[in-house]
ModelCIF file with pLDDT and N, C-alpha, C, O atoms, coordinates in Angstrom:
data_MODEL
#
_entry.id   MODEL 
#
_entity.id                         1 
_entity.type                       polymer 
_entity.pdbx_number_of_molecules   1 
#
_entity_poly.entity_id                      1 
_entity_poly.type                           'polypeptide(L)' 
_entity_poly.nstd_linkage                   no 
_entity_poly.nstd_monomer                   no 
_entity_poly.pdbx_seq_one_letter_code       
;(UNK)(UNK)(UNK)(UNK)(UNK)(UNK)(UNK)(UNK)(UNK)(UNK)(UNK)(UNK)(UNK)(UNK)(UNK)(UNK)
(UNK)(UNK)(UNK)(UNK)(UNK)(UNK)(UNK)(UNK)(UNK)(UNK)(UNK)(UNK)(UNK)(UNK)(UNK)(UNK)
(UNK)(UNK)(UNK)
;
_entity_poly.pdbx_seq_one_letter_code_can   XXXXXXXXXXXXXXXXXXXXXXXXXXXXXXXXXXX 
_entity_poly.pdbx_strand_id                 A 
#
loop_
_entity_poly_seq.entity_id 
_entity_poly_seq.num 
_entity_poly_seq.mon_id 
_entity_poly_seq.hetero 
1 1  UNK n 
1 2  UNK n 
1 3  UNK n 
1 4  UNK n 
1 5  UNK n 
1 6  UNK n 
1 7  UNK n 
1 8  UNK n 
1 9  UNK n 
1 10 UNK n 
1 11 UNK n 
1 12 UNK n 
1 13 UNK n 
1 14 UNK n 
1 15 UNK n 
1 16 UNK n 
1 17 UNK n 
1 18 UNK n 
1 19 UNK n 
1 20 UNK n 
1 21 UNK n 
1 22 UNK n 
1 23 UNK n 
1 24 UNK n 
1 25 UNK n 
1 26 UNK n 
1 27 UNK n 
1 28 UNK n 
1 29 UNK n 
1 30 UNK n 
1 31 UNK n 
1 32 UNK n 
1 33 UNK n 
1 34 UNK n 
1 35 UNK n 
#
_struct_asym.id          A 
_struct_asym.entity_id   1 
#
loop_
_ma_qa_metric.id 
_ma_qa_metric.mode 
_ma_qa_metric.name 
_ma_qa_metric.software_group_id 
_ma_qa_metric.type 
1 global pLDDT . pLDDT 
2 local  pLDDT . pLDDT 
#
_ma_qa_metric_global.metric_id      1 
_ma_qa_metric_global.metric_value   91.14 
_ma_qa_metric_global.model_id       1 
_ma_qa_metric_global.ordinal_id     1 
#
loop_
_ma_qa_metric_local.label_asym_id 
_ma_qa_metric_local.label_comp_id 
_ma_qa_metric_local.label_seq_id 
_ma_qa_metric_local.metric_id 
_ma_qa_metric_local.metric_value 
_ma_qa_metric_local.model_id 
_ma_qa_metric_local.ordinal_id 
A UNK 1  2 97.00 1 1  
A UNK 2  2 97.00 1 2  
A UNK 3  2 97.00 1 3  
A UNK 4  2 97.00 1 4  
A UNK 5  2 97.00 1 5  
A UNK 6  2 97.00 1 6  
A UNK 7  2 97.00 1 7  
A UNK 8  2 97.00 1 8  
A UNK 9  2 98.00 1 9  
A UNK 10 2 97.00 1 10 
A UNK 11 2 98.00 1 11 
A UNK 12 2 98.00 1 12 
A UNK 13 2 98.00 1 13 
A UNK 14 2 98.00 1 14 
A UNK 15 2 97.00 1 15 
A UNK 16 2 94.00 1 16 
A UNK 17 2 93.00 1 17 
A UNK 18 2 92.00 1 18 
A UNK 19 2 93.00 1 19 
A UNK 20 2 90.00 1 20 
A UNK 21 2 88.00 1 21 
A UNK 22 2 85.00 1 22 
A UNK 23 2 82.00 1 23 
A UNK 24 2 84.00 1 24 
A UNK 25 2 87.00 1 25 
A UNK 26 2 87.00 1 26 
A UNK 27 2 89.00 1 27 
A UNK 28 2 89.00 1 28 
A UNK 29 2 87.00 1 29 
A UNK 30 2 85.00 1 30 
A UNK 31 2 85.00 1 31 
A UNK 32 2 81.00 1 32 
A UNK 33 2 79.00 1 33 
A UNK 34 2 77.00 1 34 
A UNK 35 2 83.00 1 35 
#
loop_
_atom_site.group_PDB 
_atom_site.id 
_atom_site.type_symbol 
_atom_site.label_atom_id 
_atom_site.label_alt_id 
_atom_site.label_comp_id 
_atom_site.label_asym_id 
_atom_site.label_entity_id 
_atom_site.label_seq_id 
_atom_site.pdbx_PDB_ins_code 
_atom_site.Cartn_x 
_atom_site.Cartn_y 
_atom_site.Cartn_z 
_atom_site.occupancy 
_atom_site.B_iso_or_equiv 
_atom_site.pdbx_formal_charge 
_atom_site.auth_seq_id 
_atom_site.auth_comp_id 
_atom_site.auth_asym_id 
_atom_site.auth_atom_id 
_atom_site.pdbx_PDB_model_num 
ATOM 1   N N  . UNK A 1 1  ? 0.810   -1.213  0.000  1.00 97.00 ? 1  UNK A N  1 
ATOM 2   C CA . UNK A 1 1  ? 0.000   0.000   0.000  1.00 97.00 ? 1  UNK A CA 1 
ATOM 3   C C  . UNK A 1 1  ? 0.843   1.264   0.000  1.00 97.00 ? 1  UNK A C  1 
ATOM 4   O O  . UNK A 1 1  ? 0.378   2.296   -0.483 1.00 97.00 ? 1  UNK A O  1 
ATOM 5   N N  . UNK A 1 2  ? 1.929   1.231   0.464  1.00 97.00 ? 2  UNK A N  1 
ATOM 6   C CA . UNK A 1 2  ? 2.957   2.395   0.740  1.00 97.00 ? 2  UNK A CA 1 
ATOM 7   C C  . UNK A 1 2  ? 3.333   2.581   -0.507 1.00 97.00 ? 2  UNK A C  1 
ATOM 8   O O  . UNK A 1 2  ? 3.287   3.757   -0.868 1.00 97.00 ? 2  UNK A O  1 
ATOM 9   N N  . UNK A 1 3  ? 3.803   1.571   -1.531 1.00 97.00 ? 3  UNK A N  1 
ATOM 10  C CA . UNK A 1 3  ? 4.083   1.850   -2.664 1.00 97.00 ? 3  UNK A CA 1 
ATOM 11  C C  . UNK A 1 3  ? 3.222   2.664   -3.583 1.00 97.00 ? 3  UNK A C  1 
ATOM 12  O O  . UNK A 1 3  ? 3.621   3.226   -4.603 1.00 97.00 ? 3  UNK A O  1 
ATOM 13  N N  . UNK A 1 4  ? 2.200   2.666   -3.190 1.00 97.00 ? 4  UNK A N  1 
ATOM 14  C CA . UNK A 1 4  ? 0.990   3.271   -3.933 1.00 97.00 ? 4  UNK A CA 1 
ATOM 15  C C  . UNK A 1 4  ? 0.094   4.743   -2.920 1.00 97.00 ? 4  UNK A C  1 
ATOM 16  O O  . UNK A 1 4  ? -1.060  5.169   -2.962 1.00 97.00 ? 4  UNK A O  1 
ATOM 17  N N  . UNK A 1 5  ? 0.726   4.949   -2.494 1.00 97.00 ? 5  UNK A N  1 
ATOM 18  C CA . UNK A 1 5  ? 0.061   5.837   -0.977 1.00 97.00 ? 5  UNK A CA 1 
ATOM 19  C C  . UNK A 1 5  ? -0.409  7.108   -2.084 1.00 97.00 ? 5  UNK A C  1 
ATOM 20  O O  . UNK A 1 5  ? -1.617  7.165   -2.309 1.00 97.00 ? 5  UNK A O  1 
ATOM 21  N N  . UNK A 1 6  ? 0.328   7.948   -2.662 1.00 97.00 ? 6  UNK A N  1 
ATOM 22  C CA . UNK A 1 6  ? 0.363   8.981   -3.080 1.00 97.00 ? 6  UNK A CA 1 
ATOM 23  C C  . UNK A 1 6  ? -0.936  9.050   -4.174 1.00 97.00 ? 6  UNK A C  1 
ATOM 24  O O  . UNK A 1 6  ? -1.605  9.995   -4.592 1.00 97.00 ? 6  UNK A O  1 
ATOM 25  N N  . UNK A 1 7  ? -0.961  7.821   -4.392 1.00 97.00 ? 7  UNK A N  1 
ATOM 26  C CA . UNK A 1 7  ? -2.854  7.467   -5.355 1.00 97.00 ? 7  UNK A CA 1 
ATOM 27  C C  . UNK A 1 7  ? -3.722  7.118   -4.189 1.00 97.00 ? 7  UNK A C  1 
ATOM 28  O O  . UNK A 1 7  ? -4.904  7.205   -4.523 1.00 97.00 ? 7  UNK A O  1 
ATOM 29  N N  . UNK A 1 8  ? -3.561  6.739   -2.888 1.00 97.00 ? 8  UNK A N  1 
ATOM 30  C CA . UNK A 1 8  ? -4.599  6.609   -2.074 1.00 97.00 ? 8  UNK A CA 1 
ATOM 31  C C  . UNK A 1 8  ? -4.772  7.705   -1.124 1.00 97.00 ? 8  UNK A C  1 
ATOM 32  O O  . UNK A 1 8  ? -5.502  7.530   -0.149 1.00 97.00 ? 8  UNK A O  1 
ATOM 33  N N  . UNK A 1 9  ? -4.097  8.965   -1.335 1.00 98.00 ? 9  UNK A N  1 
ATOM 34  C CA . UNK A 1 9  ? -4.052  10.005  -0.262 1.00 98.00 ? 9  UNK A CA 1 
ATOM 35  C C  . UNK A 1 9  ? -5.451  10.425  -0.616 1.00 98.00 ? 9  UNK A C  1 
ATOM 36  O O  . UNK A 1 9  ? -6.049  10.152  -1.657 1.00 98.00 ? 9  UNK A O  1 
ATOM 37  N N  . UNK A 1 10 ? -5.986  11.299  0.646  1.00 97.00 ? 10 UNK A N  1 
ATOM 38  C CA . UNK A 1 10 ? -7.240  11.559  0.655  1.00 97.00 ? 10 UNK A CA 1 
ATOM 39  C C  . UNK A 1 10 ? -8.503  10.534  0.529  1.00 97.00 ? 10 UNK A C  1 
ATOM 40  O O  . UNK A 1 10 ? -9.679  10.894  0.571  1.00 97.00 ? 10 UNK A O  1 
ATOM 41  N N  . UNK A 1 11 ? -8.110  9.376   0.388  1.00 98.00 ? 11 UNK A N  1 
ATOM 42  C CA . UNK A 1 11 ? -9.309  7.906   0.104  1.00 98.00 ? 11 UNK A CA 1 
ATOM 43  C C  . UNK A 1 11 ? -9.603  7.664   1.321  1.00 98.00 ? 11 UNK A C  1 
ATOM 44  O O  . UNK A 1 11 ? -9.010  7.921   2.369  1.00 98.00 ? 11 UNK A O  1 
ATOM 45  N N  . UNK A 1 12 ? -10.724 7.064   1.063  1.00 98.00 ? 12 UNK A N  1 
ATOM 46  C CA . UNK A 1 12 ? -11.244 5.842   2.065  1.00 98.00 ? 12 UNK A CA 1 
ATOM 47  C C  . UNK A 1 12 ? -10.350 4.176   2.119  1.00 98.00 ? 12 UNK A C  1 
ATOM 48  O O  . UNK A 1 12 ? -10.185 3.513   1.095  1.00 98.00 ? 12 UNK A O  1 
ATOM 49  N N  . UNK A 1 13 ? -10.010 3.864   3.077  1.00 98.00 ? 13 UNK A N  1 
ATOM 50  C CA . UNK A 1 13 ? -9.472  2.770   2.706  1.00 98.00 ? 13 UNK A CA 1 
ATOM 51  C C  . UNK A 1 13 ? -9.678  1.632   3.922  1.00 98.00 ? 13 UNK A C  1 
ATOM 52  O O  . UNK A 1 13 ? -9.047  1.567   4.977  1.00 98.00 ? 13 UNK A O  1 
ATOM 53  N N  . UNK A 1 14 ? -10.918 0.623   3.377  1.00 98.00 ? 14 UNK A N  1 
ATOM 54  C CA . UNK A 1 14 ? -11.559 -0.365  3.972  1.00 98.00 ? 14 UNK A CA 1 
ATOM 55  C C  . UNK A 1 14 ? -10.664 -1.332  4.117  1.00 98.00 ? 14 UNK A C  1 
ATOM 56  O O  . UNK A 1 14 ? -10.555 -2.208  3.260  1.00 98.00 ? 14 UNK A O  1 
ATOM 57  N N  . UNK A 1 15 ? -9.677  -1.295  5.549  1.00 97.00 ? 15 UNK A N  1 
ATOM 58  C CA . UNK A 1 15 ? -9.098  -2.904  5.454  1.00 97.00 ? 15 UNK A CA 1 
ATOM 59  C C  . UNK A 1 15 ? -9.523  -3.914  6.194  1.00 97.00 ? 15 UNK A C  1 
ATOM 60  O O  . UNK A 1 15 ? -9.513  -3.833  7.423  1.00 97.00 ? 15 UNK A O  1 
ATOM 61  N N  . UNK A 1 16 ? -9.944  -4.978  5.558  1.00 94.00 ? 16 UNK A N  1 
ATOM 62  C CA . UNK A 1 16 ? -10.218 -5.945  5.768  1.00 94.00 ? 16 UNK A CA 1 
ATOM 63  C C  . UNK A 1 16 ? -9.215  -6.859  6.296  1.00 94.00 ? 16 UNK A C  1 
ATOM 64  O O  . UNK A 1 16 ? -9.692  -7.880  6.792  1.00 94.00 ? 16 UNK A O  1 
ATOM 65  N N  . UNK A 1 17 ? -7.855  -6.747  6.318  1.00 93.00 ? 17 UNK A N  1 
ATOM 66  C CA . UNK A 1 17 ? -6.691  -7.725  6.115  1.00 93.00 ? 17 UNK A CA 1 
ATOM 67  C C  . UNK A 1 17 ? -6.768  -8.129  7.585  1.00 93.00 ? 17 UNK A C  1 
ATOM 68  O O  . UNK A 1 17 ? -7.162  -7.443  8.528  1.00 93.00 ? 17 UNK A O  1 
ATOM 69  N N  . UNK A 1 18 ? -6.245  -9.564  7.586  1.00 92.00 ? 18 UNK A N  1 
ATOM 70  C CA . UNK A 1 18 ? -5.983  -10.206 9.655  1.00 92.00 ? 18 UNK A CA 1 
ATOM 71  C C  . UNK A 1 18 ? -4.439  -10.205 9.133  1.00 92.00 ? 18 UNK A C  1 
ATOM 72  O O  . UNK A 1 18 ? -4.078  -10.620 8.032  1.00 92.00 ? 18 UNK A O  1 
ATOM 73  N N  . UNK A 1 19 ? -3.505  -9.592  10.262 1.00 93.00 ? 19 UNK A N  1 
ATOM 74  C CA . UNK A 1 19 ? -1.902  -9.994  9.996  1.00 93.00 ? 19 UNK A CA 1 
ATOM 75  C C  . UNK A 1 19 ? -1.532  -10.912 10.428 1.00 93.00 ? 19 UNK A C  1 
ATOM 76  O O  . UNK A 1 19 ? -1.013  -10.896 11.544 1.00 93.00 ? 19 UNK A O  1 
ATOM 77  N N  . UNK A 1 20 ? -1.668  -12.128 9.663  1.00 90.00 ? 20 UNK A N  1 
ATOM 78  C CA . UNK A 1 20 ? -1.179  -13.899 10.074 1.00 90.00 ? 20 UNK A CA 1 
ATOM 79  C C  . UNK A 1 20 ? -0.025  -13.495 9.813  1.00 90.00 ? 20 UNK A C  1 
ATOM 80  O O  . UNK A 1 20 ? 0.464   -12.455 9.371  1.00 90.00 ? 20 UNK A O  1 
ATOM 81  N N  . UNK A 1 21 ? 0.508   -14.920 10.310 1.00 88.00 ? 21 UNK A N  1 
ATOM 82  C CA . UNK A 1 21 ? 2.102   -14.875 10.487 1.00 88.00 ? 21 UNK A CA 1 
ATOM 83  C C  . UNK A 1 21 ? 1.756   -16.898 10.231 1.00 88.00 ? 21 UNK A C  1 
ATOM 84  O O  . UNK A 1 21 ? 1.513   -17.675 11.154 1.00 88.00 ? 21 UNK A O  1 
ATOM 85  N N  . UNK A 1 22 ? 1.830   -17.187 9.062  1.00 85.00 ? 22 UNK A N  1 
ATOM 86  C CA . UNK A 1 22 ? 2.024   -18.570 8.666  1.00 85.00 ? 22 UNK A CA 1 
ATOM 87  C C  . UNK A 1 22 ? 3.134   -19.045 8.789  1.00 85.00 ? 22 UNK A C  1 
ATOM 88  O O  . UNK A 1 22 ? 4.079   -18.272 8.945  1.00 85.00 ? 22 UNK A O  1 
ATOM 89  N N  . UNK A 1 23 ? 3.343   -20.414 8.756  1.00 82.00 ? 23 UNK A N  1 
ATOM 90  C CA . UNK A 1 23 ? 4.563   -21.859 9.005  1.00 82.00 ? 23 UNK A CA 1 
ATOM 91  C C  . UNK A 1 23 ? 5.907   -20.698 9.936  1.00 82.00 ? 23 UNK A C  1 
ATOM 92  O O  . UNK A 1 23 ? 7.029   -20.217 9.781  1.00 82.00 ? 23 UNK A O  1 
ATOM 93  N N  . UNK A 1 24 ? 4.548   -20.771 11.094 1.00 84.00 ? 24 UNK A N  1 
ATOM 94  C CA . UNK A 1 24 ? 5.563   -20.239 12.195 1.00 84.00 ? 24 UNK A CA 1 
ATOM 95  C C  . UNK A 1 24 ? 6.391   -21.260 13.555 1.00 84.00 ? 24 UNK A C  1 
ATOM 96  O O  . UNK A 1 24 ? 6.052   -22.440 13.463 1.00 84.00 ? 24 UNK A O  1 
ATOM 97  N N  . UNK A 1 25 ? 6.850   -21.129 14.106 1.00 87.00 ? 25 UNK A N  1 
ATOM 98  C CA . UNK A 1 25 ? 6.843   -22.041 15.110 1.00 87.00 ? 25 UNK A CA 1 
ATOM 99  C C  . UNK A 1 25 ? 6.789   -21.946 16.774 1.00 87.00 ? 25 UNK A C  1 
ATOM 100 O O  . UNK A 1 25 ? 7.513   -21.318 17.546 1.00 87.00 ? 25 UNK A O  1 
ATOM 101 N N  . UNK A 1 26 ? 5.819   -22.683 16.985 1.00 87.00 ? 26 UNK A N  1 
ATOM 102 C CA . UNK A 1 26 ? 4.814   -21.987 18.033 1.00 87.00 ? 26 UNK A CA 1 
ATOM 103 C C  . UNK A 1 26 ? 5.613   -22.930 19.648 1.00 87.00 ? 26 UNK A C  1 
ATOM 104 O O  . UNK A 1 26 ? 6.507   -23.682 19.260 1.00 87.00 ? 26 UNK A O  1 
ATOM 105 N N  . UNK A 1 27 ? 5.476   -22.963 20.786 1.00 89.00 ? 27 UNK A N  1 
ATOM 106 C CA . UNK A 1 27 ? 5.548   -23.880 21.803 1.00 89.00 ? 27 UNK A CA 1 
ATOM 107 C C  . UNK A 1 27 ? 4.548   -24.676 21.847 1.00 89.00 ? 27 UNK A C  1 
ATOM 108 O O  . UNK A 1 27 ? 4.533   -25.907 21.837 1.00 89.00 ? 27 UNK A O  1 
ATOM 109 N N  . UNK A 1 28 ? 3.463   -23.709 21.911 1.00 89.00 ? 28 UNK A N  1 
ATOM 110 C CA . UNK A 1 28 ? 1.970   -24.819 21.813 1.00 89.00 ? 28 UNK A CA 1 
ATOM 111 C C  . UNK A 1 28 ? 1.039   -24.656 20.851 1.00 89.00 ? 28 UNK A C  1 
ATOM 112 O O  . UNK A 1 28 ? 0.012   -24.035 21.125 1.00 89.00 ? 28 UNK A O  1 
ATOM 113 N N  . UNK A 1 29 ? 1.248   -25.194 19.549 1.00 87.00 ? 29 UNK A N  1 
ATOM 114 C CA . UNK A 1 29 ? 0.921   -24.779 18.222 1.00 87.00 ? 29 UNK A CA 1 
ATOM 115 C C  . UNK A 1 29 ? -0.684  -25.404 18.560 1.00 87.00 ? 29 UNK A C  1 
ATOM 116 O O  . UNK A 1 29 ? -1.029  -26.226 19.407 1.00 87.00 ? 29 UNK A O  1 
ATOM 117 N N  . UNK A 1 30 ? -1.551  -24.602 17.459 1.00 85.00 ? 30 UNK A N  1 
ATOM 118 C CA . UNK A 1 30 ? -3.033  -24.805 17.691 1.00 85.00 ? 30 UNK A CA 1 
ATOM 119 C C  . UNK A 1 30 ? -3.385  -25.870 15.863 1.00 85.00 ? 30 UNK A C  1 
ATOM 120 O O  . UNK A 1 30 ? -3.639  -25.600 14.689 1.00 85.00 ? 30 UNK A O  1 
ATOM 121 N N  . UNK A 1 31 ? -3.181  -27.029 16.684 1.00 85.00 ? 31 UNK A N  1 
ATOM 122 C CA . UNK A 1 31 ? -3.524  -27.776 15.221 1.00 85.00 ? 31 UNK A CA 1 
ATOM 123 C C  . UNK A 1 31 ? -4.969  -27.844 14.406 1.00 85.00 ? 31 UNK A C  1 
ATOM 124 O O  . UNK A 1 31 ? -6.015  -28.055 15.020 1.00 85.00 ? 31 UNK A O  1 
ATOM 125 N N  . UNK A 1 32 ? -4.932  -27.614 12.734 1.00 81.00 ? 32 UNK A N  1 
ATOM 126 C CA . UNK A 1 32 ? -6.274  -27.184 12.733 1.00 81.00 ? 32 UNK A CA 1 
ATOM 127 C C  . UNK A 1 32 ? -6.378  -28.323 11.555 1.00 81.00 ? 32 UNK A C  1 
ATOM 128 O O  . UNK A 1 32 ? -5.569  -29.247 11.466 1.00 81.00 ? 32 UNK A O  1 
ATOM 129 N N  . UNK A 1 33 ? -7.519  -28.123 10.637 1.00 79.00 ? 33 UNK A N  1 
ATOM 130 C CA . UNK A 1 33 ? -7.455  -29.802 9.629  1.00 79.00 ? 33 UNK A CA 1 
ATOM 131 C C  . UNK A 1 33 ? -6.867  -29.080 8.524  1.00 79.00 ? 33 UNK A C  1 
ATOM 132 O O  . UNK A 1 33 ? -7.181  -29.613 7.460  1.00 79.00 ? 33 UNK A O  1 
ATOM 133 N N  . UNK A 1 34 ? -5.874  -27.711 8.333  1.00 77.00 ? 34 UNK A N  1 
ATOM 134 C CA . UNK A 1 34 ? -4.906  -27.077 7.363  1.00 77.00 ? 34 UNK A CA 1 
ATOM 135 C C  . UNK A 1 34 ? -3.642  -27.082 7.697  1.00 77.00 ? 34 UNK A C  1 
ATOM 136 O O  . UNK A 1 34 ? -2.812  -26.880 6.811  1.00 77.00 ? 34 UNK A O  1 
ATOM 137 N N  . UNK A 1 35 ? -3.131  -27.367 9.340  1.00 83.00 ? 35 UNK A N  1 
ATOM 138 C CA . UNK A 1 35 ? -1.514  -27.489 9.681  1.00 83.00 ? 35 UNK A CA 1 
ATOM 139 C C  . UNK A 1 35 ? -2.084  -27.225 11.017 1.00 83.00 ? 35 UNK A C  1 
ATOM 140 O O  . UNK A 1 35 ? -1.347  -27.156 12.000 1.00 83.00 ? 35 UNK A O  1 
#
């Protein structure tokens, strides 16, 4: 988005995004039926 900021200045900007952090390694990893 930073790369592009100067076309989104003044916008609305709906984020939707969750910041996962995938094939991490956990102590007590939460196993799901994807890893």
């Amino acid at each position: 988005l930073t790369a592009i900021a100067d076309r989104l200045a003044g916008k609305t900007l709906i984020d939707y995004a969750v910041p996962f952090v995938y094939q991490h390694q956990s102590e007590h990893p939460w196993p799901t039926p994807w890893g």
